[in-house]
C-alpha atoms as a PDB file:
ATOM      1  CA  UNK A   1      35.842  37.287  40.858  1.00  0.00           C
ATOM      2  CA  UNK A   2      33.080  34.553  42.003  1.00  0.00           C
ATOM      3  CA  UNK A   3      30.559  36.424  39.427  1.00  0.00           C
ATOM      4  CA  UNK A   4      32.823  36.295  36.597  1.00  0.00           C
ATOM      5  CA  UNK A   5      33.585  32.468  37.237  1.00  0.00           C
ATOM      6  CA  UNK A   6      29.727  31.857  37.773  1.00  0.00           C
ATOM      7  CA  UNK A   7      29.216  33.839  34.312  1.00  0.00           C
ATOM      8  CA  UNK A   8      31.943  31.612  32.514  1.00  0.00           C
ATOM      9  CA  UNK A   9      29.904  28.646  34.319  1.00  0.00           C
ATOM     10  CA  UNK A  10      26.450  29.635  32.855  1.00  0.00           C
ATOM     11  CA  UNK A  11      28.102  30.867  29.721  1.00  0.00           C
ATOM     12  CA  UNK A  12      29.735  27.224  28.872  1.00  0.00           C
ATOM     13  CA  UNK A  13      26.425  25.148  30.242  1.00  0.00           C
ATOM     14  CA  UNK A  14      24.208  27.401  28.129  1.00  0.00           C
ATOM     15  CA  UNK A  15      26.313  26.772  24.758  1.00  0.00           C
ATOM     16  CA  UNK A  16      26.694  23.001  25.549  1.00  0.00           C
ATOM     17  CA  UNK A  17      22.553  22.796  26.265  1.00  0.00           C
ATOM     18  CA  UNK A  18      22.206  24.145  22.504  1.00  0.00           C
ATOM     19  CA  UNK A  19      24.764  22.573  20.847  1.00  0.00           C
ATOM     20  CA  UNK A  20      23.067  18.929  22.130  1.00  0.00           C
ATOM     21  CA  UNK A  21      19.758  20.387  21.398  1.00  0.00           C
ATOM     22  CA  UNK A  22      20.964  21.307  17.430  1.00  0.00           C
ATOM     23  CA  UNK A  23      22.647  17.948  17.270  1.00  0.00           C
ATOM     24  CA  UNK A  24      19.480  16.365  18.246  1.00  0.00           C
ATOM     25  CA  UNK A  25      17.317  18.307  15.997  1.00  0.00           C
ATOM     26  CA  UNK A  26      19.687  18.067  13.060  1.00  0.00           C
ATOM     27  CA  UNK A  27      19.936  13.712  14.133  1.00  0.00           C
ATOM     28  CA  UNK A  28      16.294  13.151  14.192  1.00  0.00           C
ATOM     29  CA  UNK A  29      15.685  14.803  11.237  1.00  0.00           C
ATOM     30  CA  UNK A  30      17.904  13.137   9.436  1.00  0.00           C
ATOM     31  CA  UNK A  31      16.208   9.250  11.255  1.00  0.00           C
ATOM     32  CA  UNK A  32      12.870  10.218  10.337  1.00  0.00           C
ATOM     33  CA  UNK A  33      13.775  10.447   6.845  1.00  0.00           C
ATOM     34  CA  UNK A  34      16.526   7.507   6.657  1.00  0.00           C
ATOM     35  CA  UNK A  35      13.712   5.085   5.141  1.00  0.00           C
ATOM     36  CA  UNK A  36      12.849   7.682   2.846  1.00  0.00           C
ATOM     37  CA  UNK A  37      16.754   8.404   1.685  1.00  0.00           C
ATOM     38  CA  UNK A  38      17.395   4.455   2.032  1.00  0.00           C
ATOM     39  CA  UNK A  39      14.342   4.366  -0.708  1.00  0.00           C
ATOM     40  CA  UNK A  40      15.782   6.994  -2.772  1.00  0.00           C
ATOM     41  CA  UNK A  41      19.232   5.713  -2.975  1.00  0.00           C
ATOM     42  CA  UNK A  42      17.699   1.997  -4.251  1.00  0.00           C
ATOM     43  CA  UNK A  43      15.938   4.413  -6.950  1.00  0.00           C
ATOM     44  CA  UNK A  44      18.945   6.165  -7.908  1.00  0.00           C
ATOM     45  CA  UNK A  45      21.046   3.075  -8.425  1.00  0.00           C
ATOM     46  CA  UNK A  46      23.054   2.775  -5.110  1.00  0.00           C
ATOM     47  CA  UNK A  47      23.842  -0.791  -4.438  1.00  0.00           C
ATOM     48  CA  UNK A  48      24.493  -2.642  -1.073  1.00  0.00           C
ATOM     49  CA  UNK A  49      27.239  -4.952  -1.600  1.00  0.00           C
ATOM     50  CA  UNK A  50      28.664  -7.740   0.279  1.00  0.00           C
ATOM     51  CA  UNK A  51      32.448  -8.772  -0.131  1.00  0.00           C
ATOM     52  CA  UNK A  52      31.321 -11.967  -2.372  1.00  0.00           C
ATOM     53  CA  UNK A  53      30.209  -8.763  -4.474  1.00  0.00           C
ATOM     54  CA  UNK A  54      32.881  -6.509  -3.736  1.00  0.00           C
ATOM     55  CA  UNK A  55      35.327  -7.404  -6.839  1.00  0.00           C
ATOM     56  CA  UNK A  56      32.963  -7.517  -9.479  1.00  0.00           C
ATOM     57  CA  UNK A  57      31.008  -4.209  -8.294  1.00  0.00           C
ATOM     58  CA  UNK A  58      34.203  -2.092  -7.047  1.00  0.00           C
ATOM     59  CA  UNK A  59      37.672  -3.143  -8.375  1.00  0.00           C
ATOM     60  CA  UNK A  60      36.093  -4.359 -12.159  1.00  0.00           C
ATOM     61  CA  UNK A  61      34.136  -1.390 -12.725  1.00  0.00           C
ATOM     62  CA  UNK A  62      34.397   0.688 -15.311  1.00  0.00           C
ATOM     63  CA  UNK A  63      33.045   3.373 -13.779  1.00  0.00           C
ATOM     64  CA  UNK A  64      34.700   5.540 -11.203  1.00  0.00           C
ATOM     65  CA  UNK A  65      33.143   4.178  -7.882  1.00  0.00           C
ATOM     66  CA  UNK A  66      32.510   5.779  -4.608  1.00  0.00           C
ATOM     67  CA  UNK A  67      31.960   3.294  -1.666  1.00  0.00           C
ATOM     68  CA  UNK A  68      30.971   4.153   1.384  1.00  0.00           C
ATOM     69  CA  UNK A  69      31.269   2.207   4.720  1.00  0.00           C
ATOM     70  CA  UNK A  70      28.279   2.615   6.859  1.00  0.00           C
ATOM     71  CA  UNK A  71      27.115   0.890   9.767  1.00  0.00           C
ATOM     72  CA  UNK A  72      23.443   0.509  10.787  1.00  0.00           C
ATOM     73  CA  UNK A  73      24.052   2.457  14.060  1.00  0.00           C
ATOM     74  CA  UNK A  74      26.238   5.522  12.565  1.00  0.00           C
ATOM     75  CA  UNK A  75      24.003   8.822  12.099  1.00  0.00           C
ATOM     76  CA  UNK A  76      26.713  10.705  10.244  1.00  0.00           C
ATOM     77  CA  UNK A  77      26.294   7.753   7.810  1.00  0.00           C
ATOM     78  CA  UNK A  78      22.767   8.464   7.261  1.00  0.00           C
ATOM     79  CA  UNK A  79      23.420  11.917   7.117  1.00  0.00           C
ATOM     80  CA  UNK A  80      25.538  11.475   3.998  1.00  0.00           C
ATOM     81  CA  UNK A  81      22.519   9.324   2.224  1.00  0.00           C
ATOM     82  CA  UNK A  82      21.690  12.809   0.831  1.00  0.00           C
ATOM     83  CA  UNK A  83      25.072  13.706  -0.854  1.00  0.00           C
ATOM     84  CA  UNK A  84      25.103  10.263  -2.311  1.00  0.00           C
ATOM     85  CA  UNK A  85      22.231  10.413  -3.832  1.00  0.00           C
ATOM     86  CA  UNK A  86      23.206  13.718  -5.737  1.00  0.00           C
ATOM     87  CA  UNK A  87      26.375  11.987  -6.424  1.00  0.00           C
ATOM     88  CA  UNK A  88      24.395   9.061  -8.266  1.00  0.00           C
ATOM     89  CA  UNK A  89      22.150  11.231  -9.903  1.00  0.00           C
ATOM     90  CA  UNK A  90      23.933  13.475 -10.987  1.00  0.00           C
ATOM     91  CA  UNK A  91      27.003  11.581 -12.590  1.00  0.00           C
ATOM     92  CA  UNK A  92      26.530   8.631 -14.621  1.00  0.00           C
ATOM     93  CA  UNK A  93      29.699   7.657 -14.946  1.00  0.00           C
ATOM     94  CA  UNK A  94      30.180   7.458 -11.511  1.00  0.00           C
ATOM     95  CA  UNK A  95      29.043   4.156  -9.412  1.00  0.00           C
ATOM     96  CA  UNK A  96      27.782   4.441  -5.678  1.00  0.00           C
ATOM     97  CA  UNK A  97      28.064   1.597  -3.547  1.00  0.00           C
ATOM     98  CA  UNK A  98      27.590   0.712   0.243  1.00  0.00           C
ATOM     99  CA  UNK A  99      28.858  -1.694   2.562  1.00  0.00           C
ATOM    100  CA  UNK A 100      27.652  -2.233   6.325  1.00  0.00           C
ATOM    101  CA  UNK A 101      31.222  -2.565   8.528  1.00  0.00           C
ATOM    102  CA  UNK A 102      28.924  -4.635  11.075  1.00  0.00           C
ATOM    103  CA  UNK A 103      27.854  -7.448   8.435  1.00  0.00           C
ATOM    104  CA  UNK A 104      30.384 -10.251   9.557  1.00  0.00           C
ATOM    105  CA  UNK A 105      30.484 -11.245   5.972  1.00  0.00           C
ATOM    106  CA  UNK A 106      32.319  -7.956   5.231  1.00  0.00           C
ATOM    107  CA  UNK A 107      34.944  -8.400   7.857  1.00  0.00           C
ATOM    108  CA  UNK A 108      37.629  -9.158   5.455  1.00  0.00           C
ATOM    109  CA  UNK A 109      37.766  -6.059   3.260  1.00  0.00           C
ATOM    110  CA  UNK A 110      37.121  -3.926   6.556  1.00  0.00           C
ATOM    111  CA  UNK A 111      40.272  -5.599   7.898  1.00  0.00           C
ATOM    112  CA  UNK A 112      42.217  -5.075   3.872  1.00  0.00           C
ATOM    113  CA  UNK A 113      41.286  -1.088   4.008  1.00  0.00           C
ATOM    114  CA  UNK A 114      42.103  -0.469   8.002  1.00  0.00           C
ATOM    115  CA  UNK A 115      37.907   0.802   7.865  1.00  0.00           C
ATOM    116  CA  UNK A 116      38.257   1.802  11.968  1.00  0.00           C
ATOM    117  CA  UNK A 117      35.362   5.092  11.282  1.00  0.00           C
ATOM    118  CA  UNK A 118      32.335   5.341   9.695  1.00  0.00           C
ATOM    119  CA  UNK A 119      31.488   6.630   7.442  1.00  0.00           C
ATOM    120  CA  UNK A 120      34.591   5.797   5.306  1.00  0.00           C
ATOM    121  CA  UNK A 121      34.081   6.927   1.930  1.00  0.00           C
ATOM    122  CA  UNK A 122      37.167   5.625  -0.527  1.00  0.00           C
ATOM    123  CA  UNK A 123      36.944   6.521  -4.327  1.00  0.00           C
ATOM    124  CA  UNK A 124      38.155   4.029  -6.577  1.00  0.00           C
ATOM    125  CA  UNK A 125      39.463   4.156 -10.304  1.00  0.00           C
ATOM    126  CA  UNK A 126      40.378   0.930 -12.024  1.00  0.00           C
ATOM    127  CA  UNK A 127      41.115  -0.728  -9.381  1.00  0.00           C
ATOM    128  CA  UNK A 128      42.677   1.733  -7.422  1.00  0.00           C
ATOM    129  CA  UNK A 129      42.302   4.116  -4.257  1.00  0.00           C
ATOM    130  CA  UNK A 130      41.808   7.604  -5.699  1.00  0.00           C
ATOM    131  CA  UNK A 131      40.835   9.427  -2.390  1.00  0.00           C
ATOM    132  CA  UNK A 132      39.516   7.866   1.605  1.00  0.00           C
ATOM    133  CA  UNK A 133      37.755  10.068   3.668  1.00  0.00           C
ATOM    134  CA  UNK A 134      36.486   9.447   7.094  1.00  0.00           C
ATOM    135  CA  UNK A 135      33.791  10.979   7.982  1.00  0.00           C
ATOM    136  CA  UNK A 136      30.754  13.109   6.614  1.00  0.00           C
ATOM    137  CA  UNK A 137      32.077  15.504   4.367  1.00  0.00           C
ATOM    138  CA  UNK A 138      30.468  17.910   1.510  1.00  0.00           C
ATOM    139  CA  UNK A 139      29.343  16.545  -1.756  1.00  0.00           C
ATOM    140  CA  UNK A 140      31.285  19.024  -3.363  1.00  0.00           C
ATOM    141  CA  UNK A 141      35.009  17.218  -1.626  1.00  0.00           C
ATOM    142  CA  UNK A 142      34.237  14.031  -3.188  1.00  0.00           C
ATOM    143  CA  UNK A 143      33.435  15.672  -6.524  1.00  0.00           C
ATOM    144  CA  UNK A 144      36.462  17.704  -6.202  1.00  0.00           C
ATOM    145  CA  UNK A 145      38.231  14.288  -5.733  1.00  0.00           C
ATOM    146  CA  UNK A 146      36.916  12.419  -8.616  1.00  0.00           C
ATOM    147  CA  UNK A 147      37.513  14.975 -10.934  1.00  0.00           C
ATOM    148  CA  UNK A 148      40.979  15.421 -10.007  1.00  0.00           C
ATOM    149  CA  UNK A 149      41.996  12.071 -10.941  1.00  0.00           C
END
């Protein structure tokens, strides 16, 4: 009996030792290239807004619009950088947009849209929420989303 339980000990240490040591991998990958995405995503067309923005860019558009909230400090939010820039490249009807939960200045749609995770991705379609997801999910769910409208 005391082997098995030191087994089962060993067992559970060794998977949680490579399960942080994946995550970390996987994480600083994806920080080493953020300015790289972040650089990217201005190429594609994603826009940063601000909620003085936040009408004109999401609820007028004419094209479908995929906003994500991100915060500065949220590695699953940079992790999705690559899926959104598919997403904008790949669709041009389709508008990708951004807005940092942390800015003060974007406190009051946070509060509107009950953002509490990031990343938050909501899809929009004149002037109205399509789809929310919290966080990072496949390129192929929010496609699946927008299309379904």
């Amino acid at each position: 009996m005391d082997k098995k339980k030191t087994f089962l000990i060993v067992g559970v240490v060794a998977f949680i030792v490579i399960l942080v040591g994946a995550n970390t991998i996987y994480y600083h990958n994806v920080t080493a290239n953020k300015e790289k995405y972040e650089e990217e995503a201005v190429d594609v067309g994603i826009i940063q807004i601000t909620a003085k923005e936040f009408n004109d860019e999401v609820l007028n558009s004419e094209k479908t619009v995929v906003l994500e909230f991100t915060s500065k400090m949220c590695l699953p939010c940079i992790s999705m950088l690559p899926t959104l820039i598919d997403i904008a490249k790949n669709n041009e009807d389709v508008k990708v947009i951004t807005m940092d939960i942390d800015d003060e200045e974007n406190s009051s749609i946070v509060k509107r849209y009950n953002i509490s995770a990031t990343p938050t991705i909501i899809i929009f379609k004149e002037e109205k929420i399509e789809k929310t997801f919290t966080g990072a999910i496949a390129e192929d769910q929010i496609m699946q989303a927008i299309k379904s409208e």
